[in-house]
N, C-alpha and C. Protein backbone atom coordinates (compact mmCIF):
# COMPACT_ATOMS: atom_id res chain seq x y z
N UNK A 1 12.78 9.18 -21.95
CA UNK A 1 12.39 8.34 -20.83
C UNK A 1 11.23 8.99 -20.06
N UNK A 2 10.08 8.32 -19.70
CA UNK A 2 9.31 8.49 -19.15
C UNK A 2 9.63 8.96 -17.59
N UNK A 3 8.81 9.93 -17.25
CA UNK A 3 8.95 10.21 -15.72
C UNK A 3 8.27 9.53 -14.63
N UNK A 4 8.43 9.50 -13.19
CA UNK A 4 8.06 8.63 -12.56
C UNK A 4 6.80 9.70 -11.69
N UNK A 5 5.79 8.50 -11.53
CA UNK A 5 4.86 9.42 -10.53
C UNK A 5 4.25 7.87 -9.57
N UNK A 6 4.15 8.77 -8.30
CA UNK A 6 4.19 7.24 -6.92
C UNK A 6 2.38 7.67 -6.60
N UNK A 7 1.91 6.53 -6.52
CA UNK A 7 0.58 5.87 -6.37
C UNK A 7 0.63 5.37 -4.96
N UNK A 8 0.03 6.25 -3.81
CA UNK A 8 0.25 5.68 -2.51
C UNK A 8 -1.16 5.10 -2.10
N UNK A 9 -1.07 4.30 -1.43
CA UNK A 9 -2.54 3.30 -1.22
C UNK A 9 -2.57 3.22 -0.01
N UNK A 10 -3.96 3.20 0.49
CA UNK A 10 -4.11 3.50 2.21
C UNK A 10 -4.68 1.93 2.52
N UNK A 11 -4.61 2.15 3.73
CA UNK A 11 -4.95 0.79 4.19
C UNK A 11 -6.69 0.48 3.92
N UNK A 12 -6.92 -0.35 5.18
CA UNK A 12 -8.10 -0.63 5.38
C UNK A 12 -8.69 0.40 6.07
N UNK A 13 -10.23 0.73 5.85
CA UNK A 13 -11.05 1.47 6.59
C UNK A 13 -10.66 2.94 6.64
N UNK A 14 -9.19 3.34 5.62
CA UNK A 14 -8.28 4.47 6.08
C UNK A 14 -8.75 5.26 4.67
N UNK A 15 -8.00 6.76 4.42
CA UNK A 15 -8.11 7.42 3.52
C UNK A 15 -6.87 8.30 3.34
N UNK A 16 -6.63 8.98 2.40
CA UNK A 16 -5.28 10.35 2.15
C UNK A 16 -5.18 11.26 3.01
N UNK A 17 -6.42 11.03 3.91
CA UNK A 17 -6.00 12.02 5.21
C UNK A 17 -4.92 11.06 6.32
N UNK A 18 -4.79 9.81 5.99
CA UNK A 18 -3.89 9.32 6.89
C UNK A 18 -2.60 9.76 7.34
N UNK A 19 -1.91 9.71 8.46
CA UNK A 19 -0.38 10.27 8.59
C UNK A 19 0.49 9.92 7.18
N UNK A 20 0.41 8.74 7.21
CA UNK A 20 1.44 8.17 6.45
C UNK A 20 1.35 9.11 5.20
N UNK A 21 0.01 8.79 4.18
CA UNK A 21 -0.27 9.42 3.29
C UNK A 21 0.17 11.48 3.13
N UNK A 22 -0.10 12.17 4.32
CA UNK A 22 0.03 13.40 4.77
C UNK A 22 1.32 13.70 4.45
N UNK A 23 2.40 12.61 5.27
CA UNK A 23 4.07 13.32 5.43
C UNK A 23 4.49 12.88 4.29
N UNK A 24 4.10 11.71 3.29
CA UNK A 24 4.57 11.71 1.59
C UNK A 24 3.99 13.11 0.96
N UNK A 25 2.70 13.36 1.14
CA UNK A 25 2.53 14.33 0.25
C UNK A 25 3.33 15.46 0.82
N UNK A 26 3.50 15.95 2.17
CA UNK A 26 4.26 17.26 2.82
C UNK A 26 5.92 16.99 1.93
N UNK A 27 6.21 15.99 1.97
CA UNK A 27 7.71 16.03 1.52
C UNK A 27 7.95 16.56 0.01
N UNK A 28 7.02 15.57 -0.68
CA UNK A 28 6.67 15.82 -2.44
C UNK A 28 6.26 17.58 -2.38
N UNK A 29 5.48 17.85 -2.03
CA UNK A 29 5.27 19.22 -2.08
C UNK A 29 6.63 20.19 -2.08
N UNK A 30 7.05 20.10 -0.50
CA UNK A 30 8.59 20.77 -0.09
C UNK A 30 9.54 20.46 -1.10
N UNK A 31 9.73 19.33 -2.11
CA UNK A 31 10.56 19.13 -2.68
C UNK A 31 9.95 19.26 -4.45
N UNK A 32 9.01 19.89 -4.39
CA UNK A 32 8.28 20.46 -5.70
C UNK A 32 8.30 19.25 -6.61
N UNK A 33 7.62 18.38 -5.71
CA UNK A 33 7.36 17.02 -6.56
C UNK A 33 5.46 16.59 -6.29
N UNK A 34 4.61 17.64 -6.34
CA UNK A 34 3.56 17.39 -5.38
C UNK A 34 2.67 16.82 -6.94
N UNK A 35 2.87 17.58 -8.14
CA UNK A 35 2.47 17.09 -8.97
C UNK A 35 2.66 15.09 -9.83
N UNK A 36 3.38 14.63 -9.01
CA UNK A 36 4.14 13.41 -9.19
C UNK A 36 3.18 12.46 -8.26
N UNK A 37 2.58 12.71 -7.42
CA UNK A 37 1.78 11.90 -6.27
C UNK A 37 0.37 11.80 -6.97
N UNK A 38 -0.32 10.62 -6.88
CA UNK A 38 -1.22 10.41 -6.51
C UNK A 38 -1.80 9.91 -5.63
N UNK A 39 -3.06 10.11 -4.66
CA UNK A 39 -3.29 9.66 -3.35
C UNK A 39 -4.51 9.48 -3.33
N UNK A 40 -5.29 8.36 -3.95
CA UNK A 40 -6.71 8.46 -4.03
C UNK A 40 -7.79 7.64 -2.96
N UNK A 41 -8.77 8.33 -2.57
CA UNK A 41 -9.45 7.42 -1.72
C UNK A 41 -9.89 6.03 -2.34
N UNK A 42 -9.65 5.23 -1.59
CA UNK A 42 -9.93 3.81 -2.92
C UNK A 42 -11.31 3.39 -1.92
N UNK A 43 -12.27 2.79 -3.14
CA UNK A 43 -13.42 2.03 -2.30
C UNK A 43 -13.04 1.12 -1.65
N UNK A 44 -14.00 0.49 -0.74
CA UNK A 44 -14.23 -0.23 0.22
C UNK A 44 -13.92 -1.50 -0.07
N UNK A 45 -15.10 -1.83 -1.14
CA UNK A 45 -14.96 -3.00 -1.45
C UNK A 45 -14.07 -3.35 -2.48
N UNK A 46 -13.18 -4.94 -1.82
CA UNK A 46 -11.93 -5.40 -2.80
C UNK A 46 -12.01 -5.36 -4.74
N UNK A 47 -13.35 -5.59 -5.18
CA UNK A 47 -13.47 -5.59 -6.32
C UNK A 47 -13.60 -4.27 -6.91
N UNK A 48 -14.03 -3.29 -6.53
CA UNK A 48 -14.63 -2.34 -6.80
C UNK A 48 -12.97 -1.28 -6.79
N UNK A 49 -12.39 -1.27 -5.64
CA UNK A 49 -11.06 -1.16 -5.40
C UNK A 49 -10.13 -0.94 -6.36
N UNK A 50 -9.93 -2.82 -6.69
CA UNK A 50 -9.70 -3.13 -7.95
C UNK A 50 -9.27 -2.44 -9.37
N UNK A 51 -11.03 -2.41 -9.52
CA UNK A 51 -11.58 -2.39 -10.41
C UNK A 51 -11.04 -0.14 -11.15
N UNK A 52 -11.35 0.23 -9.51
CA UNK A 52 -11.01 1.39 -9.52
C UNK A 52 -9.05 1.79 -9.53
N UNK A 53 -8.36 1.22 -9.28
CA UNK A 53 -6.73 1.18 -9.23
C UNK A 53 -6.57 0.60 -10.57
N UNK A 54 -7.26 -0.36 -11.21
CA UNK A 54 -6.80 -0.28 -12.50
C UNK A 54 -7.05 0.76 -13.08
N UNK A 55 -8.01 1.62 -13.34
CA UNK A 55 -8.37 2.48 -14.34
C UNK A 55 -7.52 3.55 -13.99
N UNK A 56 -7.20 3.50 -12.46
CA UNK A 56 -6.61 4.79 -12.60
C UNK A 56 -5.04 5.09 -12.90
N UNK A 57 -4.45 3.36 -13.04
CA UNK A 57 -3.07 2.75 -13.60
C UNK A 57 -3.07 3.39 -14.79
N UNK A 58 -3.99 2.69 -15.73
CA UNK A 58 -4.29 2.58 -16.73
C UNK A 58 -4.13 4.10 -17.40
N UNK A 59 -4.54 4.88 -16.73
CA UNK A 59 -5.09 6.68 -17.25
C UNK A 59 -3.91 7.04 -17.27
N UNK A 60 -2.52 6.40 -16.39
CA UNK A 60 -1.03 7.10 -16.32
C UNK A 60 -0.32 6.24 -17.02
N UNK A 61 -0.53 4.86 -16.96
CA UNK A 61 0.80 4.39 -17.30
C UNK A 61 1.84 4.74 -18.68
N UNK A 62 0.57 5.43 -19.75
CA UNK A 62 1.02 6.12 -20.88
C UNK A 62 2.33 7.17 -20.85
N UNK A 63 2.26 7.41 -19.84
CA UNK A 63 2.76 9.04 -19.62
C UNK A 63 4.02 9.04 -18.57
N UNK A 64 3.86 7.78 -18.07
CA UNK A 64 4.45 7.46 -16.36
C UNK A 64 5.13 6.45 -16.56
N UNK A 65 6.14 5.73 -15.16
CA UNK A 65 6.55 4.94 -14.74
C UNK A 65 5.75 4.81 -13.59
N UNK A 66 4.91 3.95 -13.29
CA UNK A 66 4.13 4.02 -11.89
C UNK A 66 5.22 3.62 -10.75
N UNK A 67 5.27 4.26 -9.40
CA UNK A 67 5.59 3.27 -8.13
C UNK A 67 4.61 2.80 -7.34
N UNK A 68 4.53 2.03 -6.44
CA UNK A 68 3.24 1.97 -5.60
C UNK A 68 3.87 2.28 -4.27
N UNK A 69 3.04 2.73 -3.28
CA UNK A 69 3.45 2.89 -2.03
C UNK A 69 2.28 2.02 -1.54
N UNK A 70 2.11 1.36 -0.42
CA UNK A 70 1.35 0.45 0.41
C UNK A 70 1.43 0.14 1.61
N UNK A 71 0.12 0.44 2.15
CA UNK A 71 0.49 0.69 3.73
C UNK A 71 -0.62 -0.66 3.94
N UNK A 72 -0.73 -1.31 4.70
CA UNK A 72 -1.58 -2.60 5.37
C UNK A 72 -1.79 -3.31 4.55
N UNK A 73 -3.37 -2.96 3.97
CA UNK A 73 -4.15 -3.67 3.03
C UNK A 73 -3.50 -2.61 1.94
N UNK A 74 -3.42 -1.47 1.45
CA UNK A 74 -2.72 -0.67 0.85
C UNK A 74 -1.64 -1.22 -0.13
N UNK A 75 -0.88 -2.20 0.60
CA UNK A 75 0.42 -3.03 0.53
C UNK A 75 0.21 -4.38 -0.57
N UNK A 76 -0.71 -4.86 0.11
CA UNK A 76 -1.65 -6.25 -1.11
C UNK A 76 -2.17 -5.85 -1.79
N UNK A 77 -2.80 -4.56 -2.15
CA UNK A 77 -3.41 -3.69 -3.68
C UNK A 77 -2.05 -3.64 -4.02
N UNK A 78 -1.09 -2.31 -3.72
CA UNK A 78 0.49 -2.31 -4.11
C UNK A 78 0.52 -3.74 -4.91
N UNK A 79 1.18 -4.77 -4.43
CA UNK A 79 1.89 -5.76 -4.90
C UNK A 79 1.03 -6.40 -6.36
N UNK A 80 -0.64 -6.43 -6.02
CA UNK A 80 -0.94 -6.76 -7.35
C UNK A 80 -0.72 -6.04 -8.27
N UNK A 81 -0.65 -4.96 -8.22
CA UNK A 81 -0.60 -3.28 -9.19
C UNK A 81 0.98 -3.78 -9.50
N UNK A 82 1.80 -3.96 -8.94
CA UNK A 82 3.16 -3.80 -9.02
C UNK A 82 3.92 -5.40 -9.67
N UNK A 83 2.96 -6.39 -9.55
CA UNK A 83 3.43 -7.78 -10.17
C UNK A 83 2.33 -7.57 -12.15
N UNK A 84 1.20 -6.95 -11.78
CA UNK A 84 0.46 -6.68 -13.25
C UNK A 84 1.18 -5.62 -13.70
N UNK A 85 1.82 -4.48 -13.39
CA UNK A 85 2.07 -3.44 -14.44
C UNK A 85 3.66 -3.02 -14.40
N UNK A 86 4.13 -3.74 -13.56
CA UNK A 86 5.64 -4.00 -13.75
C UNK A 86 6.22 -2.86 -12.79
N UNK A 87 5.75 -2.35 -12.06
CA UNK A 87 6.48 -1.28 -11.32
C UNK A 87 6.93 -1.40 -9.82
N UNK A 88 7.74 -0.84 -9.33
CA UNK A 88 8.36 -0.98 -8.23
C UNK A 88 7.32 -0.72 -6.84
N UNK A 89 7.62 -1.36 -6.05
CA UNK A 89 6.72 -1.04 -4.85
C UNK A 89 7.18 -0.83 -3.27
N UNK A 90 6.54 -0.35 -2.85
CA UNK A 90 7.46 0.04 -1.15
C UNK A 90 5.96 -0.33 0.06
N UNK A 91 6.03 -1.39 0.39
CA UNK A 91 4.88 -1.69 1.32
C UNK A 91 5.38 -1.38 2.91
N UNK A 92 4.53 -0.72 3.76
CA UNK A 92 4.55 -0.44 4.55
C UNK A 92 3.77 -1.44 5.62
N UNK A 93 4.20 -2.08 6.71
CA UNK A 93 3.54 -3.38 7.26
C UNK A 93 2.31 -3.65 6.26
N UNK A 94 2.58 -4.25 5.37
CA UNK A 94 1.85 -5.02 4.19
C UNK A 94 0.88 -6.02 4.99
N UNK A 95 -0.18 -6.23 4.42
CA UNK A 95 -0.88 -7.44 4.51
C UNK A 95 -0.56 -7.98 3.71
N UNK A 96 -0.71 -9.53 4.14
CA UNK A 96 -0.26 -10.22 3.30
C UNK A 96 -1.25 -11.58 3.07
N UNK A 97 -1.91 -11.65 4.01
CA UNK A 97 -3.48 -12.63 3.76
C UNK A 97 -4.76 -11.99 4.50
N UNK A 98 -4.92 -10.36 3.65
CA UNK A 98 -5.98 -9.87 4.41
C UNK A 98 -7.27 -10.77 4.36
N UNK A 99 -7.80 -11.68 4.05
CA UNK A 99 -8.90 -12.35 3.52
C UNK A 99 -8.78 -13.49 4.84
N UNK A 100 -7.71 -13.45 5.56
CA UNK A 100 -8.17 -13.92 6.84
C UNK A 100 -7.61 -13.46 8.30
N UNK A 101 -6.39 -12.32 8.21
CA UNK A 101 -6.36 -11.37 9.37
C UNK A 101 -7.75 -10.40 9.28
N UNK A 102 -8.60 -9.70 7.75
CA UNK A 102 -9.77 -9.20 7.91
C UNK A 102 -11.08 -10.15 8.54
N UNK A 103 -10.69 -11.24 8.44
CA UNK A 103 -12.31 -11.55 8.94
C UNK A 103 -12.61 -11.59 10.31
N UNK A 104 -11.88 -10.83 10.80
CA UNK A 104 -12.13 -10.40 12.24
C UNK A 104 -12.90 -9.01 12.26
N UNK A 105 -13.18 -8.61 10.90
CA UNK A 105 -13.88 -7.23 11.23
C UNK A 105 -14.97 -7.44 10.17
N UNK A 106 -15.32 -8.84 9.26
CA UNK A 106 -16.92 -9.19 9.20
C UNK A 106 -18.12 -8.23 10.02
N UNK A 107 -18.65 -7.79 9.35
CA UNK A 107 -20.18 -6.73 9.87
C UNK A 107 -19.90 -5.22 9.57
N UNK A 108 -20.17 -4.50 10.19
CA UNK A 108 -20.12 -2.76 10.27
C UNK A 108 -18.99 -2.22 10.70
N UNK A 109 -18.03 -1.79 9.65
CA UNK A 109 -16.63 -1.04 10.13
C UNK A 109 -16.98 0.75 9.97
N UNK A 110 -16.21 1.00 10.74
CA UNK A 110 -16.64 2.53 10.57
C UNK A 110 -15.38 2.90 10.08
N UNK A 111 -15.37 4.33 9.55
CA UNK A 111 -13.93 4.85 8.98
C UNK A 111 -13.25 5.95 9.77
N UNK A 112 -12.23 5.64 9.82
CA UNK A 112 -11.25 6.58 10.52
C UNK A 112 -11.16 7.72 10.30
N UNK A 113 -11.34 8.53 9.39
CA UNK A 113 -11.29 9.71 8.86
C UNK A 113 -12.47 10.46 8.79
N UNK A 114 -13.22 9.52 8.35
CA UNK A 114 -14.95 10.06 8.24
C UNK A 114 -15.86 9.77 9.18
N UNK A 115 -16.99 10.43 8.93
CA UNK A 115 -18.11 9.68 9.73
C UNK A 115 -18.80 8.59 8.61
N UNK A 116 -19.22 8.04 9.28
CA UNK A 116 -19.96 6.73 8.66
C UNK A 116 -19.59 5.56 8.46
N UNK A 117 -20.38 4.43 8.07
CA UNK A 117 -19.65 3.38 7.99
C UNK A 117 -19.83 2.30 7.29
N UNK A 118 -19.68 1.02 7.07
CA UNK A 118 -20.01 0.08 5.98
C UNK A 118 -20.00 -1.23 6.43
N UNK A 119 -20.84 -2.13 5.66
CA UNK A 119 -21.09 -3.44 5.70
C UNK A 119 -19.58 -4.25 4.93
N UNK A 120 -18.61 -5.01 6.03
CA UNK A 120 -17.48 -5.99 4.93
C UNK A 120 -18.43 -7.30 5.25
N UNK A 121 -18.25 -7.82 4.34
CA UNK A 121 -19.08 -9.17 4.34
C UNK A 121 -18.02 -10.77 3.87
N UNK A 122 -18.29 -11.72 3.97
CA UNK A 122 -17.72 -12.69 3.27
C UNK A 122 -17.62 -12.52 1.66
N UNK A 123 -18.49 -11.87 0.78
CA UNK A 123 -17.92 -12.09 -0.36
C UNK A 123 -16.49 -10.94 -0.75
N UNK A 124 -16.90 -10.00 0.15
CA UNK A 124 -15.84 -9.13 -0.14
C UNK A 124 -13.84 -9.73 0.47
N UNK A 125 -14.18 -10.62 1.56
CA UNK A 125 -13.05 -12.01 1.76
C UNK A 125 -12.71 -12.33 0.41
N UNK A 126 -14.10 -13.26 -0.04
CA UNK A 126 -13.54 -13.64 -1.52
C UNK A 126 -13.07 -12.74 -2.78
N UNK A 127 -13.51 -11.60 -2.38
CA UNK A 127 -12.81 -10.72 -3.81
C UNK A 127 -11.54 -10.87 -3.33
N UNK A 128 -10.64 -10.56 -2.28
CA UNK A 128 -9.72 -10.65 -1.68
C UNK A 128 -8.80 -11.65 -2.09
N UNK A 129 -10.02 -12.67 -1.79
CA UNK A 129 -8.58 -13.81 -2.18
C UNK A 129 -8.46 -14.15 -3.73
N UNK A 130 -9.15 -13.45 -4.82
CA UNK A 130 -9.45 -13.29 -6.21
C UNK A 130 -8.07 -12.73 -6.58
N UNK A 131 -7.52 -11.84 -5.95
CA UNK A 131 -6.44 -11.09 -6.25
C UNK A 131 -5.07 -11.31 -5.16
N UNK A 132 -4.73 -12.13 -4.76
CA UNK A 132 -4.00 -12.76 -4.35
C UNK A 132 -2.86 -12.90 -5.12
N UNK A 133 -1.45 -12.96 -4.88
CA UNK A 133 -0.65 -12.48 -5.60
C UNK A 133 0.56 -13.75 -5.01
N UNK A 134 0.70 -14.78 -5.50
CA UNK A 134 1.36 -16.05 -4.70
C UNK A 134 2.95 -15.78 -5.16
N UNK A 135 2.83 -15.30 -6.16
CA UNK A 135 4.24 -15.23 -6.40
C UNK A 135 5.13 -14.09 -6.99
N UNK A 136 6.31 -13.40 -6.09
CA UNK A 136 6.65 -12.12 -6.36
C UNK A 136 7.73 -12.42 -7.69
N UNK A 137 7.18 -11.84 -9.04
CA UNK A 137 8.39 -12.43 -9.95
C UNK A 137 9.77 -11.68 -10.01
N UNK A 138 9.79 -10.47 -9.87
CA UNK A 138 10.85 -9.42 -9.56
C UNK A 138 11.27 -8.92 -8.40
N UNK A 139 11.73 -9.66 -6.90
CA UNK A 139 11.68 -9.40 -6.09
C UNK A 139 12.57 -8.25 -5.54
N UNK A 140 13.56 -8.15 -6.83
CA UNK A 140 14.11 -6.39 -6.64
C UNK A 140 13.37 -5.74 -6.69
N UNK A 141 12.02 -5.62 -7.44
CA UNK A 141 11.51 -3.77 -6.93
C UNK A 141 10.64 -4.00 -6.00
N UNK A 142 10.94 -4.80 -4.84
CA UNK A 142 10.34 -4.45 -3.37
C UNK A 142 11.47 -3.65 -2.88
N UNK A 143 10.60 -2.55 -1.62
CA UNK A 143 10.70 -2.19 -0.55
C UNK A 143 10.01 -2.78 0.74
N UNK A 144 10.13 -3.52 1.46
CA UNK A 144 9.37 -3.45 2.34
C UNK A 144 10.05 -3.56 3.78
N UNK A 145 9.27 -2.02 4.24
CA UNK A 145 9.19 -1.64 5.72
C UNK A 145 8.45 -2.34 6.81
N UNK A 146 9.48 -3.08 7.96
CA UNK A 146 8.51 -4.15 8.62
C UNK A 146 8.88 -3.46 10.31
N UNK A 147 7.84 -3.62 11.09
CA UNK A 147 8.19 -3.66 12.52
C UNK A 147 7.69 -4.29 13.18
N UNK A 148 8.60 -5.28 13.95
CA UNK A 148 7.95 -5.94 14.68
C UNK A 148 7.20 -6.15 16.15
N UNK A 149 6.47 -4.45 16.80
CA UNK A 149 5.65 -4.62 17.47
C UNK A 149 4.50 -4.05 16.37
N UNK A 150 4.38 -4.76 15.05
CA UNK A 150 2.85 -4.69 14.62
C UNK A 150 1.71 -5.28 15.13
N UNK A 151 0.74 -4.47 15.64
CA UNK A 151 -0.04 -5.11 16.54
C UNK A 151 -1.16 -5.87 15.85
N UNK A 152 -1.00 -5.92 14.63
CA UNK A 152 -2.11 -5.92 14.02
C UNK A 152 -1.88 -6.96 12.87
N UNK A 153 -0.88 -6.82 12.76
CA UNK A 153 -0.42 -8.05 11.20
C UNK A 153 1.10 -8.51 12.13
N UNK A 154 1.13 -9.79 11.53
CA UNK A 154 2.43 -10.52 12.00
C UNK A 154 3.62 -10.61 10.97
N UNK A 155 4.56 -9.33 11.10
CA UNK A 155 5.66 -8.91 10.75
C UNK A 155 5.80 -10.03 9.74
N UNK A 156 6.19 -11.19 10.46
CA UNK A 156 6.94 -12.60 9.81
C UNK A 156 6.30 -13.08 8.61
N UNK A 157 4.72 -12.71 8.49
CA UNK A 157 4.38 -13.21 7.07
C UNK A 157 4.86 -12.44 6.25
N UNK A 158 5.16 -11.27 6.45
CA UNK A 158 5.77 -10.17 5.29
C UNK A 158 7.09 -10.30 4.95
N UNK A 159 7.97 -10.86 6.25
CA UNK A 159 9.00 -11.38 5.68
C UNK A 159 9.54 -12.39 5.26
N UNK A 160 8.76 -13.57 4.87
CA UNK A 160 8.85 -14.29 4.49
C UNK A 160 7.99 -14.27 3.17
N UNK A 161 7.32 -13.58 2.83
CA UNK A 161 6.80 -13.63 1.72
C UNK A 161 7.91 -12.70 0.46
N UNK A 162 8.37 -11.85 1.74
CA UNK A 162 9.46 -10.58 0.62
C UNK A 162 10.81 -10.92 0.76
N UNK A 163 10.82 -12.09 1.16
CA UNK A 163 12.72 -12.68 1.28
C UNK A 163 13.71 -12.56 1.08
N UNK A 164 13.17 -12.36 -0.52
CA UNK A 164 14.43 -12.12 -1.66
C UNK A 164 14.43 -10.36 -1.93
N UNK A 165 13.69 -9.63 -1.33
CA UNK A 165 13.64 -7.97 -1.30
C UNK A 165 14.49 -7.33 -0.35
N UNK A 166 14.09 -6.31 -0.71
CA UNK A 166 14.86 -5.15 0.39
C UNK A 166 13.92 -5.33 1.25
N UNK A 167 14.02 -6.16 3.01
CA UNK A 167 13.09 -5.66 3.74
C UNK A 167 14.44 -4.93 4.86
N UNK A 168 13.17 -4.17 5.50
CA UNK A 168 13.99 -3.42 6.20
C UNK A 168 13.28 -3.43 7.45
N UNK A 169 14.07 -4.40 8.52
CA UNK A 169 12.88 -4.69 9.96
C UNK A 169 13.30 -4.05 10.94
N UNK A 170 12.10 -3.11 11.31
CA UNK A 170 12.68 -2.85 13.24
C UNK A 170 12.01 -2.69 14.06
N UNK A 171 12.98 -3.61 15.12
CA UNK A 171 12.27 -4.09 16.57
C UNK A 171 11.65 -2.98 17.13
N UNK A 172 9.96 -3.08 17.67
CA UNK A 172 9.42 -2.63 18.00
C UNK A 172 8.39 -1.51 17.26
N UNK A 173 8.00 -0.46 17.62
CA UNK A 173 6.85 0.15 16.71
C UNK A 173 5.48 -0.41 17.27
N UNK A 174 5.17 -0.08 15.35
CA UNK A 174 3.39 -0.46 15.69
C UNK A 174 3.10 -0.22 14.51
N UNK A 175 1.69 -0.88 13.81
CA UNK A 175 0.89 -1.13 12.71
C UNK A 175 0.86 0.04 11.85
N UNK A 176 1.03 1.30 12.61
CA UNK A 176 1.18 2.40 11.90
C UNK A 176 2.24 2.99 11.37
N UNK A 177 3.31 2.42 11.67
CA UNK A 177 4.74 2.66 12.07
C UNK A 177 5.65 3.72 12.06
N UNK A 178 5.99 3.70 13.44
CA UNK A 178 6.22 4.48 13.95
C UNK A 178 7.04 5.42 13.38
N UNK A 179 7.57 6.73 13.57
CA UNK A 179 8.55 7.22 12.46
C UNK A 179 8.58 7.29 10.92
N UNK A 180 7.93 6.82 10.83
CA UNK A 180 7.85 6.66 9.43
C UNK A 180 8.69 7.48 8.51
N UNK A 181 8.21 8.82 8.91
CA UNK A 181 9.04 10.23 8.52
C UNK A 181 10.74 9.73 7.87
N UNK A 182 11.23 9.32 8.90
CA UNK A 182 12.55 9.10 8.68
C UNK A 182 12.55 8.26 7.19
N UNK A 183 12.06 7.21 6.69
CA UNK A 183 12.08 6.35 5.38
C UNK A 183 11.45 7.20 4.33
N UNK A 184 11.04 8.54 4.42
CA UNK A 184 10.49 9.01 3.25
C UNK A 184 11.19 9.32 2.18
N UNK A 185 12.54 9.95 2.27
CA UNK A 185 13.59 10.14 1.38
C UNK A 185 14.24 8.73 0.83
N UNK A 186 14.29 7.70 1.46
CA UNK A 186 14.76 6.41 0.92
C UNK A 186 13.27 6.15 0.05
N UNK A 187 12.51 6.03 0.26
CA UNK A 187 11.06 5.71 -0.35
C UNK A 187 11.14 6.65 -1.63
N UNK A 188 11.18 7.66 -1.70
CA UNK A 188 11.02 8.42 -2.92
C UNK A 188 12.51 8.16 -4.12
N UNK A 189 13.46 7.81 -3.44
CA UNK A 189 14.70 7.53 -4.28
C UNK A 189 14.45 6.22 -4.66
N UNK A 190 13.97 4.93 -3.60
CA UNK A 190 13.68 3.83 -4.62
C UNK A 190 12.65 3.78 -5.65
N UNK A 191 11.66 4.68 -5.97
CA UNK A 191 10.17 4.95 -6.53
C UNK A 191 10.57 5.93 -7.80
N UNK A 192 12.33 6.09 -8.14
CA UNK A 192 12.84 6.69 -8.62
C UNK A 192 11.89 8.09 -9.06
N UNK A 193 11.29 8.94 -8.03
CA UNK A 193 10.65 10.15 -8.00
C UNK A 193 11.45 11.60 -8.56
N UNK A 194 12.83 11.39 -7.94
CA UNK A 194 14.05 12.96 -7.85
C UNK A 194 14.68 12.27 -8.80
């Protein structure tokens, strides 16, 4: 049997220096699982993204059981990765129609981690909605972590889109969510990692 290795995906505008991304890899490490993670900066743009998460599916799935981890936009890469290559996924306040909660940041986004910054435009909307994922066929290998003071995405589309999953909602938080720490050991046991 193949071994499992978890594919964590950052949001929008974000990178592997993110918290979220940080306390998965601190745990995997402490628990001499650091070789099992991958955490890659993904491009900007939705196609390119894409284009880049397949290949890098593709380079493991030989060898692997993929999981996905997914944090925002992170979460809608996750689910396509995880409805095309059959593997389990754990979204973290998921987007769930970034192609129109993003078009509020149309023009020059800068990045959180780095300096500099980039042009999102309308076609990059439409790569977005290119990969759109309408229907979850295995709704057992969701995880999804919801809170509902997300300031930023509205909890309720995520739970209603993940119905038939494990969601797991709690009142209050924020987009980043809060604690997170605490779900890392449930996250790595559903991603069957240990």
């Amino acid at each position: 049997m193949k071994p499992h290795k978890l594919l964590y995906l950052h949001g929008f505008n974000s990178s592997p220096d993110s918290l979220k991304a940080q306390l998965i890899k601190q745990y995997m490490v402490a628990n001499q699982y650091a070789d099992r993670l991958l955490c890659p900066q993904i491009p900007e743009a939705p196609e390119e993204a894409r284009a880049f998460l397949e290949l890098l599916v593709e380079q493991h799935i030989e060898d692997f059981n993929l999981s996905f981890v997914g944090s925002s936009l992170g979460g809608y890469y996750a689910t396509y990765l995880a409805e095309k290559y059959s593997g389990t996924a754990v979204l973290v306040n998921p987007s769930v129609k970034p192609y129109e909660t993003l078009a509020q940041y149309l023009g020059e986004n800068k990045f959180y981690f780095e300096d500099g910054s980039w042009e999102f435009n309308e076609t990059h909307i439409q790569q977005l909605k290119s990969i759109d994922t309408e229907i979850i066929t295995a709704p057992e290998r969701y995880m999804v972590l919801l809170q509902t003071g997300d300031e930023t995405l509205d909890y309720r589309q995520a739970e209603s889109k993940y119905s038939n999953s494990n969601c797991i909602i709690e009142q209050g938080g924020d987009h980043g969510f809060d604690r997170f720490e605490r779900h890392i050991p449930k996250i790595i046991e559903f991603s069957k990692i240990l």
